[in-house]
PDB file of N, CA and C in Angstrom:
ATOM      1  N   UNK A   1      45.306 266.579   9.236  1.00  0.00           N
ATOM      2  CA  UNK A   1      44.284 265.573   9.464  1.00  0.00           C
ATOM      3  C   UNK A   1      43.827 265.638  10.927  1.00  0.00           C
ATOM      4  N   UNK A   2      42.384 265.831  11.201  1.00  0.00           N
ATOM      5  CA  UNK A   2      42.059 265.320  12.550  1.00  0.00           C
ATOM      6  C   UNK A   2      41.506 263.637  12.874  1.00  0.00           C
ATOM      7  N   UNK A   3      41.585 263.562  13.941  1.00  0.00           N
ATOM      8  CA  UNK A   3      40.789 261.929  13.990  1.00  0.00           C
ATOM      9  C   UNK A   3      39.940 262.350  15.287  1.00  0.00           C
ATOM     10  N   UNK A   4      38.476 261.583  14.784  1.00  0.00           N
ATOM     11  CA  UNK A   4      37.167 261.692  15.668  1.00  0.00           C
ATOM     12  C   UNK A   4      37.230 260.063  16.113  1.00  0.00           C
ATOM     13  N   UNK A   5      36.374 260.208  17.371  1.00  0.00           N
ATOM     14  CA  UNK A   5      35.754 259.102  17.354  1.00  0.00           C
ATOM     15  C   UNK A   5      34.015 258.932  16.919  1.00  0.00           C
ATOM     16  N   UNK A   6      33.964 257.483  15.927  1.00  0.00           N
ATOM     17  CA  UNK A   6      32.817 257.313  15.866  1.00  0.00           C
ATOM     18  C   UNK A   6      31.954 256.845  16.397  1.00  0.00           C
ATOM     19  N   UNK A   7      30.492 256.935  17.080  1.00  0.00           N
ATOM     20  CA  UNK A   7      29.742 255.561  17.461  1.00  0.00           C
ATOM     21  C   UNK A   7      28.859 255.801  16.668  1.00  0.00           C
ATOM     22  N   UNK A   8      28.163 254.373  16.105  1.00  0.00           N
ATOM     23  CA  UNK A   8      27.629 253.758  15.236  1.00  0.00           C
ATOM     24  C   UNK A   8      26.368 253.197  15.716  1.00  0.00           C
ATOM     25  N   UNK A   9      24.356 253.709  15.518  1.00  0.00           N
ATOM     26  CA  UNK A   9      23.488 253.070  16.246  1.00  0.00           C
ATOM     27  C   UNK A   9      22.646 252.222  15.045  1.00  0.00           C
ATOM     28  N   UNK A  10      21.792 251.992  15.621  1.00  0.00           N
ATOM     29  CA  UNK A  10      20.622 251.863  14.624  1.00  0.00           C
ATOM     30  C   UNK A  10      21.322 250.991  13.347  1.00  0.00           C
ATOM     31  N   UNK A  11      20.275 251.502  12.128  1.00  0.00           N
ATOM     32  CA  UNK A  11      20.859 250.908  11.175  1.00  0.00           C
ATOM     33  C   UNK A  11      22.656 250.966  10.093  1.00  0.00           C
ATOM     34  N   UNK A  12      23.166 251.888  10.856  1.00  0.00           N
ATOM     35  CA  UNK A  12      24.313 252.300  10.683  1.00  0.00           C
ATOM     36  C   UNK A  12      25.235 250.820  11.416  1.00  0.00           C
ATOM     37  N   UNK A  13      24.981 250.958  12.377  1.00  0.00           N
ATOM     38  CA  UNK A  13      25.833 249.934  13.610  1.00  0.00           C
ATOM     39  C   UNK A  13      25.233 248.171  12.683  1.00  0.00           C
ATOM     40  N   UNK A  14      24.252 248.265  11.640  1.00  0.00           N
ATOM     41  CA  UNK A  14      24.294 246.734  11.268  1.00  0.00           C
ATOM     42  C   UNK A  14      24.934 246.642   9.872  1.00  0.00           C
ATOM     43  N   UNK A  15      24.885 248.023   9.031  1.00  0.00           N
ATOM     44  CA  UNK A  15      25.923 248.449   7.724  1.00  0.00           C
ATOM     45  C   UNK A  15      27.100 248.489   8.209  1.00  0.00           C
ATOM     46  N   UNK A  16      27.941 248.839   9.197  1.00  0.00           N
ATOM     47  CA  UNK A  16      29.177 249.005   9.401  1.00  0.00           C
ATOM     48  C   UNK A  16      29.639 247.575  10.149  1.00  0.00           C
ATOM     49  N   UNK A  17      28.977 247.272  10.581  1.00  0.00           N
ATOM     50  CA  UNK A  17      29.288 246.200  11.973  1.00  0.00           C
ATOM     51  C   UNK A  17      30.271 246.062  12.587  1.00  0.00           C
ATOM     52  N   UNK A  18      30.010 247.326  13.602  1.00  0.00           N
ATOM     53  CA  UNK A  18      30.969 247.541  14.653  1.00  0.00           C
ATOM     54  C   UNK A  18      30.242 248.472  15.084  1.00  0.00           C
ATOM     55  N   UNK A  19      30.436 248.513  16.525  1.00  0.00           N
ATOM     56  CA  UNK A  19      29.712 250.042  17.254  1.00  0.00           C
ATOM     57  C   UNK A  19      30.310 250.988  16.971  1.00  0.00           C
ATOM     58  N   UNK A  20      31.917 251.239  17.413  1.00  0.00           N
ATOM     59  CA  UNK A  20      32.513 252.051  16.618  1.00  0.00           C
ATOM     60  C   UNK A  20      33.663 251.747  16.850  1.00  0.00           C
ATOM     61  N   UNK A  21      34.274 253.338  15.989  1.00  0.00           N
ATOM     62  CA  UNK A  21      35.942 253.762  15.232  1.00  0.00           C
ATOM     63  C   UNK A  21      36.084 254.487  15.254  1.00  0.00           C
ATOM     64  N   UNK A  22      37.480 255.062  14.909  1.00  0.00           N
ATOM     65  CA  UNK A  22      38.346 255.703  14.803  1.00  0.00           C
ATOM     66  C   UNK A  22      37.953 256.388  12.833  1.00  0.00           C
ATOM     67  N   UNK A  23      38.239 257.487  13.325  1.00  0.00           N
ATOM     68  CA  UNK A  23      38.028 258.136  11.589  1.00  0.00           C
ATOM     69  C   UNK A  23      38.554 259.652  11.627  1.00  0.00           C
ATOM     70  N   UNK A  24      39.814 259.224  10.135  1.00  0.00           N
ATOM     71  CA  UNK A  24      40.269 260.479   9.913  1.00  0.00           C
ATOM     72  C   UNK A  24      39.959 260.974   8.890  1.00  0.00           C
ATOM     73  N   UNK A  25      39.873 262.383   9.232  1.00  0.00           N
ATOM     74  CA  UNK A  25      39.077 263.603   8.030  1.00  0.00           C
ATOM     75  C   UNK A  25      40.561 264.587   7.901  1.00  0.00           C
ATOM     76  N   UNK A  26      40.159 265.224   6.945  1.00  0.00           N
ATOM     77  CA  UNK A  26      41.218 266.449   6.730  1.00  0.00           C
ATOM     78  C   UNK A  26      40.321 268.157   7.828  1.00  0.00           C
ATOM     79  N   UNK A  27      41.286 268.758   8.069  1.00  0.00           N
ATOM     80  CA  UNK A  27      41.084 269.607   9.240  1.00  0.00           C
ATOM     81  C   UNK A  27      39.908 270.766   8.461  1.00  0.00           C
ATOM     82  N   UNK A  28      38.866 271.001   9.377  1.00  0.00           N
ATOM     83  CA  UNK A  28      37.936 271.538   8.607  1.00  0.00           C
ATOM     84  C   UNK A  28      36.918 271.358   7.878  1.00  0.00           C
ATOM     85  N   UNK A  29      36.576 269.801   8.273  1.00  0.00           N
ATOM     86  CA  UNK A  29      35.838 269.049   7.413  1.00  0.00           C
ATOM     87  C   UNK A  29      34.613 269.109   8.270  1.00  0.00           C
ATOM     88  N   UNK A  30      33.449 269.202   7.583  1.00  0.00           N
ATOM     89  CA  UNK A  30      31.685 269.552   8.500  1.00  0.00           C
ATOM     90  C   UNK A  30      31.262 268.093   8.688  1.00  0.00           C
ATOM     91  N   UNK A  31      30.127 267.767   9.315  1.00  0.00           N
ATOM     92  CA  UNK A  31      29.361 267.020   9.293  1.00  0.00           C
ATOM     93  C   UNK A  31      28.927 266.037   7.908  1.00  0.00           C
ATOM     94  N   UNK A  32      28.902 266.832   7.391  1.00  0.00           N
ATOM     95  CA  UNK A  32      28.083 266.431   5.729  1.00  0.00           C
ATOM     96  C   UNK A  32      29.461 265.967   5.082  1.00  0.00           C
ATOM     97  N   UNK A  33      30.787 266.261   5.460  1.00  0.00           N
ATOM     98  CA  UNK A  33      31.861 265.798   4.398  1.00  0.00           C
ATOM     99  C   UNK A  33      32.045 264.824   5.147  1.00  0.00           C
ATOM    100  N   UNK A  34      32.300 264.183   6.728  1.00  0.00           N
ATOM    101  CA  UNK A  34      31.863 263.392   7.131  1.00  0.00           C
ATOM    102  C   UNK A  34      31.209 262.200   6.665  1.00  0.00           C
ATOM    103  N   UNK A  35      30.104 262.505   6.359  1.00  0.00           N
ATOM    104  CA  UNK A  35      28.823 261.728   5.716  1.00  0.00           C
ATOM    105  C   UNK A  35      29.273 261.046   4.554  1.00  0.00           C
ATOM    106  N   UNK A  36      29.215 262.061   3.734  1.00  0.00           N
ATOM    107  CA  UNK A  36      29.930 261.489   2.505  1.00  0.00           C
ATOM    108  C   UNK A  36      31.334 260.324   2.554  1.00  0.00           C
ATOM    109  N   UNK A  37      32.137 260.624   3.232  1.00  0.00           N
ATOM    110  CA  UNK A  37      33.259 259.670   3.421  1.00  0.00           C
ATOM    111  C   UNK A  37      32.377 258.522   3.828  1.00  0.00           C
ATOM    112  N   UNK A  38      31.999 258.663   4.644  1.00  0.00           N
ATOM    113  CA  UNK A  38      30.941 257.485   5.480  1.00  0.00           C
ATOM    114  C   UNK A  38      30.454 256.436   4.333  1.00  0.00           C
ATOM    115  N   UNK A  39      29.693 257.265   3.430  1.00  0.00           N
ATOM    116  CA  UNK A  39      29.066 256.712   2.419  1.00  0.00           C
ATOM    117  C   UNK A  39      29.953 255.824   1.649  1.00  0.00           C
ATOM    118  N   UNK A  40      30.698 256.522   1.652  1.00  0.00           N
ATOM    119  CA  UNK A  40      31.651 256.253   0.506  1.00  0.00           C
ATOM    120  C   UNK A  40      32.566 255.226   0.799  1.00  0.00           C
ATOM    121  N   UNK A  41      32.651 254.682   1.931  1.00  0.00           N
ATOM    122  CA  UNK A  41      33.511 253.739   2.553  1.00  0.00           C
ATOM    123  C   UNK A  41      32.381 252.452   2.767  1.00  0.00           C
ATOM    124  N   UNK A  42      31.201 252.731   2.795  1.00  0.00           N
ATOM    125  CA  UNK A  42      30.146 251.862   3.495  1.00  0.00           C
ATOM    126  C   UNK A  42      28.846 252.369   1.920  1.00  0.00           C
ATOM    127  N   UNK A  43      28.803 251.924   1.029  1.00  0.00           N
ATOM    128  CA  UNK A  43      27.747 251.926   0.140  1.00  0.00           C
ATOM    129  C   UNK A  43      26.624 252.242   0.248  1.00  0.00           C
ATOM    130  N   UNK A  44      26.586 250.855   1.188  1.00  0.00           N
ATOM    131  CA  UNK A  44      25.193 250.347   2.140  1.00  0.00           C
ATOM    132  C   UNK A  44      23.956 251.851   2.478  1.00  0.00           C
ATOM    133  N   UNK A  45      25.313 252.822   2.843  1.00  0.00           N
ATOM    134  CA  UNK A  45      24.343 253.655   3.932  1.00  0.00           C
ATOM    135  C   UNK A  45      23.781 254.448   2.680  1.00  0.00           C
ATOM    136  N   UNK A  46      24.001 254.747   1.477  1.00  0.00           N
ATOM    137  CA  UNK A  46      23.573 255.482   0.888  1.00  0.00           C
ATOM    138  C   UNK A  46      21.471 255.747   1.182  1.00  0.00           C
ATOM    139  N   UNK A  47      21.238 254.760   0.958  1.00  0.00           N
ATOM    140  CA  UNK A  47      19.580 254.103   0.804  1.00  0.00           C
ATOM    141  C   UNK A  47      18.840 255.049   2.219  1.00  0.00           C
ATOM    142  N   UNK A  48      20.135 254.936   3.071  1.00  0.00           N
ATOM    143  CA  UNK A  48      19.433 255.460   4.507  1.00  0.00           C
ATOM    144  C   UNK A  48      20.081 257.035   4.831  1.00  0.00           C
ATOM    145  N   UNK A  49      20.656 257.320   3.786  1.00  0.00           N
ATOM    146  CA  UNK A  49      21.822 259.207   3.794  1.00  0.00           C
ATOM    147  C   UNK A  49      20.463 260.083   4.453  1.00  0.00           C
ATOM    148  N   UNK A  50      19.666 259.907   3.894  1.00  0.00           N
ATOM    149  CA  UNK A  50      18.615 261.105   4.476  1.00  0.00           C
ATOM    150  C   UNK A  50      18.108 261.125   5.751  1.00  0.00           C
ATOM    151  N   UNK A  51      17.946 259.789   5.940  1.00  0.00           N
ATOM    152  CA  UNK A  51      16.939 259.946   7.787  1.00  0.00           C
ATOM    153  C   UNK A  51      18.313 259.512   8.750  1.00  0.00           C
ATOM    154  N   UNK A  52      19.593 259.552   8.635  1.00  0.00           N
ATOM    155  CA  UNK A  52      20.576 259.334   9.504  1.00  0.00           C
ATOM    156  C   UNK A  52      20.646 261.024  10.398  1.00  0.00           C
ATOM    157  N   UNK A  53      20.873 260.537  11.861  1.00  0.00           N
ATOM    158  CA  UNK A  53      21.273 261.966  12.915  1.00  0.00           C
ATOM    159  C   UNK A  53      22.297 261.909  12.869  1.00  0.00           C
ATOM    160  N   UNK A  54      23.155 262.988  13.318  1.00  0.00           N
ATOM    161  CA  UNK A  54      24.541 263.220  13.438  1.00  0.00           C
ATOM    162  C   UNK A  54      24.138 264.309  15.058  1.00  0.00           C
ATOM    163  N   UNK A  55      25.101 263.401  15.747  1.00  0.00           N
ATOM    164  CA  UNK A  55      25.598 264.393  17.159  1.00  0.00           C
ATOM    165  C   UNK A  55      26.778 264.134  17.366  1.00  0.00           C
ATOM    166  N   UNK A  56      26.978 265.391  17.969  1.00  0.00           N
ATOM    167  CA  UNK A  56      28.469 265.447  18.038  1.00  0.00           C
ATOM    168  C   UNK A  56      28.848 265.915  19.455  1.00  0.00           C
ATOM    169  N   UNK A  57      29.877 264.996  20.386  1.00  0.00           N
ATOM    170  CA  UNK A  57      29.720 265.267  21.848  1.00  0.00           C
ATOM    171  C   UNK A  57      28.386 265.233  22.385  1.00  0.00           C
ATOM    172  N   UNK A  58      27.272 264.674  22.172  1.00  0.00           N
ATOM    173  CA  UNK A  58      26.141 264.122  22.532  1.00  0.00           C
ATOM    174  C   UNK A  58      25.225 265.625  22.051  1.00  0.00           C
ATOM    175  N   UNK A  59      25.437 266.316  21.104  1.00  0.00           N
ATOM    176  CA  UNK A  59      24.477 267.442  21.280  1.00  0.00           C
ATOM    177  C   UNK A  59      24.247 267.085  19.172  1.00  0.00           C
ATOM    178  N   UNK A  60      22.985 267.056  19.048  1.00  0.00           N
ATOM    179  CA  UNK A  60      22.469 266.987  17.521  1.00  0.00           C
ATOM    180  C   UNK A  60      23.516 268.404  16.854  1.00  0.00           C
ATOM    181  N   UNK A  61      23.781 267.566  15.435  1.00  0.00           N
ATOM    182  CA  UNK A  61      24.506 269.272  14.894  1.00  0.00           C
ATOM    183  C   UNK A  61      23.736 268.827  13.173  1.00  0.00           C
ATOM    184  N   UNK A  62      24.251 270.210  12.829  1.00  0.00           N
ATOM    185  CA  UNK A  62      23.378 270.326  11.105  1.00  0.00           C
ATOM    186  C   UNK A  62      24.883 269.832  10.267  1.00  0.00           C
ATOM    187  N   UNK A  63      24.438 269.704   9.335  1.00  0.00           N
ATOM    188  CA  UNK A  63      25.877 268.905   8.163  1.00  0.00           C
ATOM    189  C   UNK A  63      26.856 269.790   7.852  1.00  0.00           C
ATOM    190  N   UNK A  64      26.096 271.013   8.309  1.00  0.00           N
ATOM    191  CA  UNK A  64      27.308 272.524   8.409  1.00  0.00           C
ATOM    192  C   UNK A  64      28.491 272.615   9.030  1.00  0.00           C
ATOM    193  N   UNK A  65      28.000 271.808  10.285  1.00  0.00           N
ATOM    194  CA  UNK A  65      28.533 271.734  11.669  1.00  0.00           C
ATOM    195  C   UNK A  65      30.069 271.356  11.425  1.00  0.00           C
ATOM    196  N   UNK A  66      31.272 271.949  11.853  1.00  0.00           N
ATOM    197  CA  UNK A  66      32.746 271.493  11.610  1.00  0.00           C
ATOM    198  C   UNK A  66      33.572 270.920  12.600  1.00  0.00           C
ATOM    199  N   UNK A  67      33.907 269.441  12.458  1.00  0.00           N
ATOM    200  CA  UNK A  67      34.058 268.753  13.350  1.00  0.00           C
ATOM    201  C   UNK A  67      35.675 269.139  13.877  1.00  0.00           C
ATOM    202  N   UNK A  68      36.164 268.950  15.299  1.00  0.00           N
ATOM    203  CA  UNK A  68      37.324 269.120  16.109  1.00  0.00           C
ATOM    204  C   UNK A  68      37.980 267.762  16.116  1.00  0.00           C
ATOM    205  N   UNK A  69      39.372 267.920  16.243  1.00  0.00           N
ATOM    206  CA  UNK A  69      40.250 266.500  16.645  1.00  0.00           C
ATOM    207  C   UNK A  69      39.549 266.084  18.003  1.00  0.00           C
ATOM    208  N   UNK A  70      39.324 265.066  17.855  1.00  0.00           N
ATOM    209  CA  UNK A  70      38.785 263.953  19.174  1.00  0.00           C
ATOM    210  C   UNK A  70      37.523 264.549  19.457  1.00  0.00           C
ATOM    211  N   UNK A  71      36.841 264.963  18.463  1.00  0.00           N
ATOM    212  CA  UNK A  71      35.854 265.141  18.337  1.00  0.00           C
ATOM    213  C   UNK A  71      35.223 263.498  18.658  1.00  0.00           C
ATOM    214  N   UNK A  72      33.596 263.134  19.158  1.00  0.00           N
ATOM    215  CA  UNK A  72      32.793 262.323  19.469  1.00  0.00           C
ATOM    216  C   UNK A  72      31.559 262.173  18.646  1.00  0.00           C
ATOM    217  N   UNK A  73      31.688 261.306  17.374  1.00  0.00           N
ATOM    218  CA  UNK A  73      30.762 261.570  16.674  1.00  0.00           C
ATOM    219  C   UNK A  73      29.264 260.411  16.711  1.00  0.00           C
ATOM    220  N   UNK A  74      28.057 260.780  17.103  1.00  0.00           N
ATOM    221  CA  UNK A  74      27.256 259.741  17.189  1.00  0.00           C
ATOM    222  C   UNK A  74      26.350 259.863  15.809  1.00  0.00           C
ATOM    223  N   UNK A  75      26.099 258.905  14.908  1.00  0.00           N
ATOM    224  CA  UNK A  75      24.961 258.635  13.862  1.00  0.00           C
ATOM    225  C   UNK A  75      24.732 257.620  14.090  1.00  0.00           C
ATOM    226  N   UNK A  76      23.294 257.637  13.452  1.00  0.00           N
ATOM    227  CA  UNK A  76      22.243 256.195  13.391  1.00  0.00           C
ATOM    228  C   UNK A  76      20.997 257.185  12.841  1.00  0.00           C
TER     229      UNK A  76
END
């Protein structure tokens, strides 16, 4: 398992309500499996899955993208 940190903007930060957290993935997990957990923990975001960004360490990444332990994850 790795653990990222999350921050949470936009309409994400009023579905989750919290700026952010702590979130563990299994090692090897992209952007997009990410997402999905996201979803899947938070319903809400489904409606908004398509126009949400994902950066990671402040640089935009694609859902390909495979996240690191203490990795820095920003969506909104």
């Amino acid at each position: 398992m790795i653990r990222i940190k999350v921050k949470f903007f936009a309409i994400t930060k009023d579905i989750v309500g919290k700026s952010e957290s702590d979130f563990l993935l299994q090692e090897n997990s992209t952007a997009n499996h990410f997402l999905q957990e996201l979803v899947n923990e938070f319903p809400k975001l489904i409606e908004w899955k398509k126009n949400l960004r994902i950066a990671v360490n402040n640089e935009y990444v694609d859902l390909n993208f495979i996240l690191n332990e203490k990795d820095e994850v920003e969506i909104g």
